[in-house]
C-alpha atoms as a PDB file:
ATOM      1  CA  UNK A   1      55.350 -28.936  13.822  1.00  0.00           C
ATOM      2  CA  UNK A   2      53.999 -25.348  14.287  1.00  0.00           C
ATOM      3  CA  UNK A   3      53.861 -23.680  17.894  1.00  0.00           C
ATOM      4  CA  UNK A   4      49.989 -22.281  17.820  1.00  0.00           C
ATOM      5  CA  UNK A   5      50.715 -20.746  21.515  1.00  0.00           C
ATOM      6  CA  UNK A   6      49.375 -17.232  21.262  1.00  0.00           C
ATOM      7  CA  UNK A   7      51.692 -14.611  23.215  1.00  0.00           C
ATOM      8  CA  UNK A   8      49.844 -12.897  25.434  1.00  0.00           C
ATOM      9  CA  UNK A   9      51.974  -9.402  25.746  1.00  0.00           C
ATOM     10  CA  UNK A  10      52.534  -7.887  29.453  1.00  0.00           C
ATOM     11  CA  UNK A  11      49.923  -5.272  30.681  1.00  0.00           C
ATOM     12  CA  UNK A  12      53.251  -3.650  32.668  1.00  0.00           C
ATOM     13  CA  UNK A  13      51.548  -2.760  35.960  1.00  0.00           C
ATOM     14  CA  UNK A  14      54.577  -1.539  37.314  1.00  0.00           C
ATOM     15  CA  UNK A  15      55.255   0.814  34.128  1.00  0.00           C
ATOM     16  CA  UNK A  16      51.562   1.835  34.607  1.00  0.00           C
ATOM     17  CA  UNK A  17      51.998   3.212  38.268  1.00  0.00           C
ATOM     18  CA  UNK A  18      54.904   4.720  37.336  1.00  0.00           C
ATOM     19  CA  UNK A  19      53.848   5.997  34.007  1.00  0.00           C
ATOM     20  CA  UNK A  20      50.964   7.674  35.726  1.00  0.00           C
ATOM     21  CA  UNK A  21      52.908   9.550  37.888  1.00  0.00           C
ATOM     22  CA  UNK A  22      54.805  10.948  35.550  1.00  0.00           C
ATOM     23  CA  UNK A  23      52.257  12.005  33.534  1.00  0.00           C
ATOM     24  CA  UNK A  24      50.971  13.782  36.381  1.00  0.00           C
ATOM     25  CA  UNK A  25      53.819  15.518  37.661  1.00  0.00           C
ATOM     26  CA  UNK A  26      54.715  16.497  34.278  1.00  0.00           C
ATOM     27  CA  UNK A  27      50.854  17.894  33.720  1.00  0.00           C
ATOM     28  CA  UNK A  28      50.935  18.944  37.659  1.00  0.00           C
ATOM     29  CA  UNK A  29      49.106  22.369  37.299  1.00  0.00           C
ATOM     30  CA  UNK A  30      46.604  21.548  34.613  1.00  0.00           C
ATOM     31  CA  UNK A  31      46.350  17.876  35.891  1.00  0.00           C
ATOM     32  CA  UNK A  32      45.614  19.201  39.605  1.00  0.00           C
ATOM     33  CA  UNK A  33      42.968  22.386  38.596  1.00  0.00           C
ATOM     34  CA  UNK A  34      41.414  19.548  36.652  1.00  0.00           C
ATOM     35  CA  UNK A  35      40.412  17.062  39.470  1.00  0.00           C
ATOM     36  CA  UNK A  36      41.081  20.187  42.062  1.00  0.00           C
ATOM     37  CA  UNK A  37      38.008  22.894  41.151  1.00  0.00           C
ATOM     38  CA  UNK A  38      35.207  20.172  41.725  1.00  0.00           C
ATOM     39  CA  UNK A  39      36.846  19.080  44.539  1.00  0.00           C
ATOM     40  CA  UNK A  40      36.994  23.128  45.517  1.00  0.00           C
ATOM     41  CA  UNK A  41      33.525  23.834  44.850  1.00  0.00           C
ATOM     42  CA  UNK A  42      32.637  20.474  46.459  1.00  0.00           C
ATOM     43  CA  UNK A  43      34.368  21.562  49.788  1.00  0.00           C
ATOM     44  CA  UNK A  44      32.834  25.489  49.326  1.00  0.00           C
ATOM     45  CA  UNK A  45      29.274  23.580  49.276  1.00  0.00           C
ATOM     46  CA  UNK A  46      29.053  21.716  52.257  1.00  0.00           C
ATOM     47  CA  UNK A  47      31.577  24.261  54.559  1.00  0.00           C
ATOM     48  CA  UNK A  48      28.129  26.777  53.372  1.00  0.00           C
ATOM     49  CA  UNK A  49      25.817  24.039  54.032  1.00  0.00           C
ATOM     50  CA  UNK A  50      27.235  22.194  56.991  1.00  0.00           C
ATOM     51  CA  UNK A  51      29.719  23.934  58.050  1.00  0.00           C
ATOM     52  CA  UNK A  52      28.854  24.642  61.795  1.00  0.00           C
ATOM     53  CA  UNK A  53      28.184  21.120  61.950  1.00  0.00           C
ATOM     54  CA  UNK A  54      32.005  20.608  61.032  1.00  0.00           C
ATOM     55  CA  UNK A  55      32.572  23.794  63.455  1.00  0.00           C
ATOM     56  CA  UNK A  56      31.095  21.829  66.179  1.00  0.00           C
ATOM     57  CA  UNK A  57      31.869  18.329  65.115  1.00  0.00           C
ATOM     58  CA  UNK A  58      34.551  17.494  68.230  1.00  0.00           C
ATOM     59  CA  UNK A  59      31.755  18.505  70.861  1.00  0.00           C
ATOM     60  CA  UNK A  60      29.847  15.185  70.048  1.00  0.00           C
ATOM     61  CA  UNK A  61      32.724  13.816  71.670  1.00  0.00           C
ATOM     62  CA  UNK A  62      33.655  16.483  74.487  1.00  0.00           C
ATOM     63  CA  UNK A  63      29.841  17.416  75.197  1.00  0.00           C
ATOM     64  CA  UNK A  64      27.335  15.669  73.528  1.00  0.00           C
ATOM     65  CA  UNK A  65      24.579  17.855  74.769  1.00  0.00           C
ATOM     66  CA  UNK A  66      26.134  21.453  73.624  1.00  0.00           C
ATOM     67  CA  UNK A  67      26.765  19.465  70.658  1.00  0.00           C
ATOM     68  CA  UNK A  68      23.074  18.703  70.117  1.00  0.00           C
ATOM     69  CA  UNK A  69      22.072  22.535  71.037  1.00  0.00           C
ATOM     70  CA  UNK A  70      24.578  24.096  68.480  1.00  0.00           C
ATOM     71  CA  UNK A  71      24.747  21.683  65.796  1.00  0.00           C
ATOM     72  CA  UNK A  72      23.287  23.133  61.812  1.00  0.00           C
ATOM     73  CA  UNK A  73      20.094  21.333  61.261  1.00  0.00           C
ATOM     74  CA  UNK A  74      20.158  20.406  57.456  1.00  0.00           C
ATOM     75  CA  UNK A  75      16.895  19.236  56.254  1.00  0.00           C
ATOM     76  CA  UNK A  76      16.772  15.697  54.008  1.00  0.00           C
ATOM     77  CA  UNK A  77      16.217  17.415  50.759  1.00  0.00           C
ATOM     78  CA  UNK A  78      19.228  19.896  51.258  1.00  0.00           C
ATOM     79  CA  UNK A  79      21.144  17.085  52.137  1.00  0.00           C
ATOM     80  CA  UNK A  80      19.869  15.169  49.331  1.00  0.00           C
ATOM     81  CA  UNK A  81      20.643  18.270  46.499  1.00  0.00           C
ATOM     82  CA  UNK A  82      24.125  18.731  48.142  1.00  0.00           C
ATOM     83  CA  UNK A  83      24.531  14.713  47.497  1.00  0.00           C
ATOM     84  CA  UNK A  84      23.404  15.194  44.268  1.00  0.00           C
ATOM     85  CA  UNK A  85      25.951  18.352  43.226  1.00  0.00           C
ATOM     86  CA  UNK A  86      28.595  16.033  44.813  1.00  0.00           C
ATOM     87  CA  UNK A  87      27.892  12.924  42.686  1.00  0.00           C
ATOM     88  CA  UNK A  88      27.755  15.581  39.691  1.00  0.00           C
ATOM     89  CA  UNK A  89      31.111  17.324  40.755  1.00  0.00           C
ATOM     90  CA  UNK A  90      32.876  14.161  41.095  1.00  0.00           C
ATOM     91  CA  UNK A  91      31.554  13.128  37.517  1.00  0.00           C
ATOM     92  CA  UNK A  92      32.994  16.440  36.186  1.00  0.00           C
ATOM     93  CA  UNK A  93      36.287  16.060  37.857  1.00  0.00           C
ATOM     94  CA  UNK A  94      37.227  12.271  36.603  1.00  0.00           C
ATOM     95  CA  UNK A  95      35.745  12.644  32.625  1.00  0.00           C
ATOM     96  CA  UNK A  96      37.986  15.749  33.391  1.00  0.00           C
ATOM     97  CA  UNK A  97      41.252  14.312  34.425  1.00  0.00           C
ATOM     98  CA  UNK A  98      41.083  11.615  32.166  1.00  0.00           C
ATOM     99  CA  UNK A  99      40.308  13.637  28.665  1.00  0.00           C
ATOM    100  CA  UNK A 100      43.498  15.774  29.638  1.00  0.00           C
ATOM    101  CA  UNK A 101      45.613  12.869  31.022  1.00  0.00           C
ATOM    102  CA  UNK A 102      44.544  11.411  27.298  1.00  0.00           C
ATOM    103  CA  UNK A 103      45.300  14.396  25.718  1.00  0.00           C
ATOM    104  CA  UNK A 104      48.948  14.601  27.109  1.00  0.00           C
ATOM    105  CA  UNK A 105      49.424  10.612  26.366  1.00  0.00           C
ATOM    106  CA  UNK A 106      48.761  12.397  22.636  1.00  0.00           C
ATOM    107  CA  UNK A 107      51.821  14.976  22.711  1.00  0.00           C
ATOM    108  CA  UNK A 108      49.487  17.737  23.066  1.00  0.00           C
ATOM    109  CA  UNK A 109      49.932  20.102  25.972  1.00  0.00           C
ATOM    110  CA  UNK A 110      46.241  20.015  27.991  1.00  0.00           C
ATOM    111  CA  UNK A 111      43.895  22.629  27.882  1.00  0.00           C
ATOM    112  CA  UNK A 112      41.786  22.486  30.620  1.00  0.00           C
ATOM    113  CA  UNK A 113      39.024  24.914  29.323  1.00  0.00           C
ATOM    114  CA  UNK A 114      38.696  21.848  26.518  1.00  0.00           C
ATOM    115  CA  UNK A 115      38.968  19.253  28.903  1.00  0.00           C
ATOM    116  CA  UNK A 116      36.168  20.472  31.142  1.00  0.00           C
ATOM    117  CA  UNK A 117      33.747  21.111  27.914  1.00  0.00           C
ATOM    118  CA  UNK A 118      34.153  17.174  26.547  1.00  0.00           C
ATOM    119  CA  UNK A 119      33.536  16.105  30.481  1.00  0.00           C
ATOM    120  CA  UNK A 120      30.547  18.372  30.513  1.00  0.00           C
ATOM    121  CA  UNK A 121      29.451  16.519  27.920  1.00  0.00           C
ATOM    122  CA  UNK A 122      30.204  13.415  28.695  1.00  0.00           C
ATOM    123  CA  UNK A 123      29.289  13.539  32.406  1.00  0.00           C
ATOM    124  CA  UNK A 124      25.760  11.850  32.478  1.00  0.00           C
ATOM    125  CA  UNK A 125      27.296   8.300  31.138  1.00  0.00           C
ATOM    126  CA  UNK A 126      30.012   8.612  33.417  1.00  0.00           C
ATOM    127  CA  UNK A 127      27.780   9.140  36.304  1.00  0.00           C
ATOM    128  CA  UNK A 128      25.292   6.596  35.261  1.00  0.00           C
ATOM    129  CA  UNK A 129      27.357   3.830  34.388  1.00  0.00           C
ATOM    130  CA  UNK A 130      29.975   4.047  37.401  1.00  0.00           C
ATOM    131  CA  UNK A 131      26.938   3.965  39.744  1.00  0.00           C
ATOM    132  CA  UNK A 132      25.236   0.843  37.477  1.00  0.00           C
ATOM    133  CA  UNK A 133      28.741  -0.788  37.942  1.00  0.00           C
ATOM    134  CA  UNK A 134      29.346   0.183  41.511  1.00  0.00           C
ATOM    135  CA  UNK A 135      26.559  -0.994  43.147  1.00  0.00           C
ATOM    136  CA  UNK A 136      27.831  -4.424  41.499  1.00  0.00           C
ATOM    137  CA  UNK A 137      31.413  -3.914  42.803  1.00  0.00           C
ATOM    138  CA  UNK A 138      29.991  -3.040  46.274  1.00  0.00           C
ATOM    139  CA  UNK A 139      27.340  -6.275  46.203  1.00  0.00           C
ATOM    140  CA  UNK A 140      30.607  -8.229  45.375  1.00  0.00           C
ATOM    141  CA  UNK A 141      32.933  -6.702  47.986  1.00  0.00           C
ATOM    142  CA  UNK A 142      30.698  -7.212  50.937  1.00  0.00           C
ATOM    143  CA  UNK A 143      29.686 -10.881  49.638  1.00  0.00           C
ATOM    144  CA  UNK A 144      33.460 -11.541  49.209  1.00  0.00           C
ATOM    145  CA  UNK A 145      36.324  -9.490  48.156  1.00  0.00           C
ATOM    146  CA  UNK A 146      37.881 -11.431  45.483  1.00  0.00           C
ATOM    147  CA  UNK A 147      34.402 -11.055  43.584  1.00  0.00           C
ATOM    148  CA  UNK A 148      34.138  -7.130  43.668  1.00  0.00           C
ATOM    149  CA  UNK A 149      38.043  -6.718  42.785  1.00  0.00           C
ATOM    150  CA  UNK A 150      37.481  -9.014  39.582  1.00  0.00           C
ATOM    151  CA  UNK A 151      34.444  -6.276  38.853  1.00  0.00           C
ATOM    152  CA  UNK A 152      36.726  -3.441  39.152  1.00  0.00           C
ATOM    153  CA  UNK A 153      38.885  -4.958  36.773  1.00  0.00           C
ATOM    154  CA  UNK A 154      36.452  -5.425  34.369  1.00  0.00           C
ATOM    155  CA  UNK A 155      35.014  -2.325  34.232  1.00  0.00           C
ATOM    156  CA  UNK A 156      38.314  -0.310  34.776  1.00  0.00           C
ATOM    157  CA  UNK A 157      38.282   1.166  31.564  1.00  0.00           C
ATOM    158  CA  UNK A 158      34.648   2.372  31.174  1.00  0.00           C
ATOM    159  CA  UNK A 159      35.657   5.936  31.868  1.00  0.00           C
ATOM    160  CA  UNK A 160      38.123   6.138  28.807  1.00  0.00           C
ATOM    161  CA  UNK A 161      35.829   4.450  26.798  1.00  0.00           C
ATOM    162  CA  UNK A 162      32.921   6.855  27.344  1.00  0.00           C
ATOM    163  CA  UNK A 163      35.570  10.062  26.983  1.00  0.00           C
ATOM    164  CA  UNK A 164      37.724   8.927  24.307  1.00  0.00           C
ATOM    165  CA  UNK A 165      35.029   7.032  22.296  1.00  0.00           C
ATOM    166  CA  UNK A 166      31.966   9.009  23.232  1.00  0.00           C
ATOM    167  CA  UNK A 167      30.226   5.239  24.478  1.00  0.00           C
ATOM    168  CA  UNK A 168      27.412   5.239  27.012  1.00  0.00           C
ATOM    169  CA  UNK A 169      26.111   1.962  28.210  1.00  0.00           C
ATOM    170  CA  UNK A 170      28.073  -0.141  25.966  1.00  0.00           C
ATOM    171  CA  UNK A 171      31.104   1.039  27.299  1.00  0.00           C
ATOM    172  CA  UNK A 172      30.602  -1.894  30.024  1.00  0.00           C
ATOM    173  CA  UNK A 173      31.125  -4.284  27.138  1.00  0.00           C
ATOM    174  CA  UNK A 174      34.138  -2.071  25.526  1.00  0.00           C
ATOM    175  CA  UNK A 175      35.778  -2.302  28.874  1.00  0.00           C
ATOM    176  CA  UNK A 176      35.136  -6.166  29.175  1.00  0.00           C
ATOM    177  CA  UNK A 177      36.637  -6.977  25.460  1.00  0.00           C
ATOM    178  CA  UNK A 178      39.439  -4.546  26.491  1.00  0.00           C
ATOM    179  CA  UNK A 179      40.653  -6.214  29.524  1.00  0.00           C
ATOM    180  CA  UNK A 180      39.959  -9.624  29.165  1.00  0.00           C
ATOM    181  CA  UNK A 181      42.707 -11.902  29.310  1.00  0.00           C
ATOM    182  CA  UNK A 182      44.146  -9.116  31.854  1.00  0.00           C
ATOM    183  CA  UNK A 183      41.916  -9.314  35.083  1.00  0.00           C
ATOM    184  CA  UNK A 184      44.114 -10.828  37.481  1.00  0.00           C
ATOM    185  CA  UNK A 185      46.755  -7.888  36.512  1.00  0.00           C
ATOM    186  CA  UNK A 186      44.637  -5.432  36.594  1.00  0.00           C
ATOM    187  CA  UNK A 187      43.292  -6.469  40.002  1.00  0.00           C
ATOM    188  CA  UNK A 188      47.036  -6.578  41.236  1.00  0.00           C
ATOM    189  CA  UNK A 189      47.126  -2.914  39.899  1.00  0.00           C
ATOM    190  CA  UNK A 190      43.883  -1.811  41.218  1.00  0.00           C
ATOM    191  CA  UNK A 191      45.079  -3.216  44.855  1.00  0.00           C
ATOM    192  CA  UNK A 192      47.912  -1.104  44.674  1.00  0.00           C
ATOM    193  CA  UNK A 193      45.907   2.179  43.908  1.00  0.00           C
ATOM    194  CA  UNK A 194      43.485   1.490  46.872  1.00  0.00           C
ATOM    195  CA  UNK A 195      46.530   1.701  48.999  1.00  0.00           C
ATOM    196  CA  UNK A 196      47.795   4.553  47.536  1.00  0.00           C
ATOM    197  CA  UNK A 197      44.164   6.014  48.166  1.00  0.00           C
ATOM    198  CA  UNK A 198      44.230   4.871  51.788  1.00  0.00           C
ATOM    199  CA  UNK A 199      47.338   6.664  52.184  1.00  0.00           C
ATOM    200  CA  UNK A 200      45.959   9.790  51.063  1.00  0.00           C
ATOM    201  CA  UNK A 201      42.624   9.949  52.730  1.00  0.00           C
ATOM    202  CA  UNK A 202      44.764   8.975  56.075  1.00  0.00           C
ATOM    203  CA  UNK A 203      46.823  12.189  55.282  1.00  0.00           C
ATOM    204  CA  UNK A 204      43.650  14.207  54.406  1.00  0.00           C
ATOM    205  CA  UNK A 205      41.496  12.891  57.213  1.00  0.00           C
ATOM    206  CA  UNK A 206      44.369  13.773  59.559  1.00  0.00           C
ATOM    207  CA  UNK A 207      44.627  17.711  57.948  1.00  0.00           C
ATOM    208  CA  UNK A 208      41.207  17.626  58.836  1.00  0.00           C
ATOM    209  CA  UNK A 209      41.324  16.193  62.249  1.00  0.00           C
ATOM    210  CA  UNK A 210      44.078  18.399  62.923  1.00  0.00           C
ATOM    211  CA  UNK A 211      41.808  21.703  61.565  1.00  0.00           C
ATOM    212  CA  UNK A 212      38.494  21.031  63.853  1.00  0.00           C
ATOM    213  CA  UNK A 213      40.973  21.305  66.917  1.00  0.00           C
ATOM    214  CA  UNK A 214      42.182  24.547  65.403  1.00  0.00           C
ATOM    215  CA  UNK A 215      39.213  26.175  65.252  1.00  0.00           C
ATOM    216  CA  UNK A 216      37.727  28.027  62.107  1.00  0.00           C
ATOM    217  CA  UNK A 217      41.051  29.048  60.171  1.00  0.00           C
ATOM    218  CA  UNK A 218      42.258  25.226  60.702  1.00  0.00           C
ATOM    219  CA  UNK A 219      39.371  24.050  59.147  1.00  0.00           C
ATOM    220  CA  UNK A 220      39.378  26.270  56.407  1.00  0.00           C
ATOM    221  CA  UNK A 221      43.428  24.986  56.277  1.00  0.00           C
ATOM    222  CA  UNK A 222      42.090  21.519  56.530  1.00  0.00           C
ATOM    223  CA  UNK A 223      40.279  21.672  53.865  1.00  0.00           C
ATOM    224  CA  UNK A 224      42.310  23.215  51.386  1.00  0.00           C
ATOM    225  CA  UNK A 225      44.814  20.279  52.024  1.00  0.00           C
ATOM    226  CA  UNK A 226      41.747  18.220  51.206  1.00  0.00           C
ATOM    227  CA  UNK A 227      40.907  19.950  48.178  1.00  0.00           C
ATOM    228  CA  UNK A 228      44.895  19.314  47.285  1.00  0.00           C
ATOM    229  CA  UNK A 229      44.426  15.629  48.058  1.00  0.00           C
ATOM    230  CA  UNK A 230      41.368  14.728  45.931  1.00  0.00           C
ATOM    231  CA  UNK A 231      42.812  16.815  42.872  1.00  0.00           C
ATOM    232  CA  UNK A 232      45.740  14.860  43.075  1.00  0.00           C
ATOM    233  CA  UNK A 233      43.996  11.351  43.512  1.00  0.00           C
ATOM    234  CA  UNK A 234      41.715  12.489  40.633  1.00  0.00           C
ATOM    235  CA  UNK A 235      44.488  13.161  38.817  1.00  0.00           C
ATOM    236  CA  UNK A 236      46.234   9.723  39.317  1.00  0.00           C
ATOM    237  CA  UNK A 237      42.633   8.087  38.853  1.00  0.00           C
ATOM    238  CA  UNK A 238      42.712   9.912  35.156  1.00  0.00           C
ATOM    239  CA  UNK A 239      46.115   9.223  34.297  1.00  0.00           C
ATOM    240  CA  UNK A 240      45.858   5.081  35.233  1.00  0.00           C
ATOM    241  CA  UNK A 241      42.931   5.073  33.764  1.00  0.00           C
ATOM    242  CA  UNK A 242      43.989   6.299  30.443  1.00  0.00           C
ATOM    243  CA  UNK A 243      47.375   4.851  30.367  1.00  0.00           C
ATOM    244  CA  UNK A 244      45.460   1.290  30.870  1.00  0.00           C
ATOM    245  CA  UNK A 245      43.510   2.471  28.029  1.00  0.00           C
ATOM    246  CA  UNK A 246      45.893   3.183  25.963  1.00  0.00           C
ATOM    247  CA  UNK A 247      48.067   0.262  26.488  1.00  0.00           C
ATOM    248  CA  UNK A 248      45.255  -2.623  25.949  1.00  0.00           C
ATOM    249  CA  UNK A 249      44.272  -0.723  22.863  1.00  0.00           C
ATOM    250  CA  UNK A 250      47.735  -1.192  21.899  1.00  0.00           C
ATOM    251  CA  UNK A 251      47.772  -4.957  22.828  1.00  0.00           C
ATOM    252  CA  UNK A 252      44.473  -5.916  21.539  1.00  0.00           C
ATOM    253  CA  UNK A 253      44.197  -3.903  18.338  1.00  0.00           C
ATOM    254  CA  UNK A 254      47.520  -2.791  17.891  1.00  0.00           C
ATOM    255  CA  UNK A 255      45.867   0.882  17.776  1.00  0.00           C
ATOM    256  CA  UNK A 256      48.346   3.615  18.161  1.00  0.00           C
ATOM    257  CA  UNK A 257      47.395   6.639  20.851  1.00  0.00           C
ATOM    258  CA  UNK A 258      47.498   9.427  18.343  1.00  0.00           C
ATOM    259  CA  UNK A 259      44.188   7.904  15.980  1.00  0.00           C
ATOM    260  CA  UNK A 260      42.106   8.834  18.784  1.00  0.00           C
ATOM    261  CA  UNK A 261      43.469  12.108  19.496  1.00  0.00           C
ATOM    262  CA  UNK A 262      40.931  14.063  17.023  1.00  0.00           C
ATOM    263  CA  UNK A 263      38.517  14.060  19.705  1.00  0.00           C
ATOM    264  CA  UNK A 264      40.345  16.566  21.172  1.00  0.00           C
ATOM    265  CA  UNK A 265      40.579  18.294  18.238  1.00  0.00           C
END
């Protein structure tokens, strides 16, 4: 009698976390100016646009009132551009990280100049479709949390899909054929990196607590650390995301990285 059990292979979450930080600590310059710049000019932005407000920030604490008398006024639409730039930064910064954490999965040594140029032009669908599929995350987290992580897993590998493949929209199905049959992994995975991120923004929130009671050079200290921070976590966010990628490509189609390393070409 023939066995007609399908093998399902092993995503390898642990290989994957550990996989990615090689990848980024063997790509550590190139990796960190990659997710680092945005974050820089990011940081630059709102230290010009708020940054007596940050100045100032401990006195609505201390004294509310001096607070209220010394505090930047920012008007709704500045506040809305600088919003805006961020969402656009942050677009930049993970089509970045990913193309080059792609490109060094290849064998090729990354070049960020190219890296930038294919996020530039692939930052609108990475914008649009992470903030289509994160309002759906969010809805599920706050209506239960089991919900929203099964989203995330779905969609884990849209930003691959859109760099690697040049997708838009119908990278939400690409991700879905890619990782089903792996959810419940990949949420085990995508667990782990929240806590890794929670670690970080602890550290980074701390550098920054630390700056405000140092006065102006702390802050400016402060947020260099933070700069530091996001790079790295963009860089991580890049190199998971690509290595998952890569791997169910592997499993599902039994597609080998370097066919889809002419787009770097």
């Amino acid at each position: 009698m023939t066995d007609t059990t399908q093998f399902t292979p092993a995503l390898g979450v642990g290989g994957l976390i550990s996989g990615s930080f090689s990848l980024v600590f063997r790509n550590f310059v190139p990796m960190l100016v990659l997710g680092g710049v945005p974050a820089l000019i990011g940081v630059v932005m709102n230290l010009a646009v708020f940054g007596s407000a940050q100045q100032n920030i401990l006195l609505a604490v201390t004294d509310p009132e001096l607070y209220a008398a010394t505090v930047t006024y920012v008007s709704p639409i500045m506040q809305g551009v600088v919003t805006l730039v961020g969402i656009v930064l942050w677009g930049i910064a993970i089509a970045a990280v990913t193309a080059g954490a792609y490109r060094a999965l290849t064998g090729g040594s990354i070049n960020t100049g190219r890296a930038l140029s294919i996020a530039l032009s692939r930052v609108f669908p990475v914008i649009l479709c992470m903030i289509v599929t994160g309002i759906a995350v969010y809805l599920g987290i706050i209506a239960l949390l089991l919900p929203g992580l099964y989203l995330m897993a779905l969609w884990f590998v849209i930003v691959p899909a859109i760099v690697v493949e040049g997708r838009f929209f119908d990278s939400l199905g690409r991700s879905a054929a890619l990782t089903k049959d792996y959810r419940w992994p990949l949420m085990g995975l995508i667990v782990i990196f929240l806590l890794i991120m929670i670690l970080m923004t602890i550290v980074s929130t701390g550098a920054l607590g630390l700056g405000f009671a140092m006065g102006t050079v702390g802050i400016v200290l402060a947020n260099i650390i933070g700069v530091a921070v996001s790079g790295f976590f963009y860089a991580m966010a890049g190199a998971l995301g690509a290595l998952t990628y890569a791997r169910l490509v592997e499993i599902k189609e039994g597609t080998g990285i370097s066919s889809l390393a002419d787009v770097f070409s």
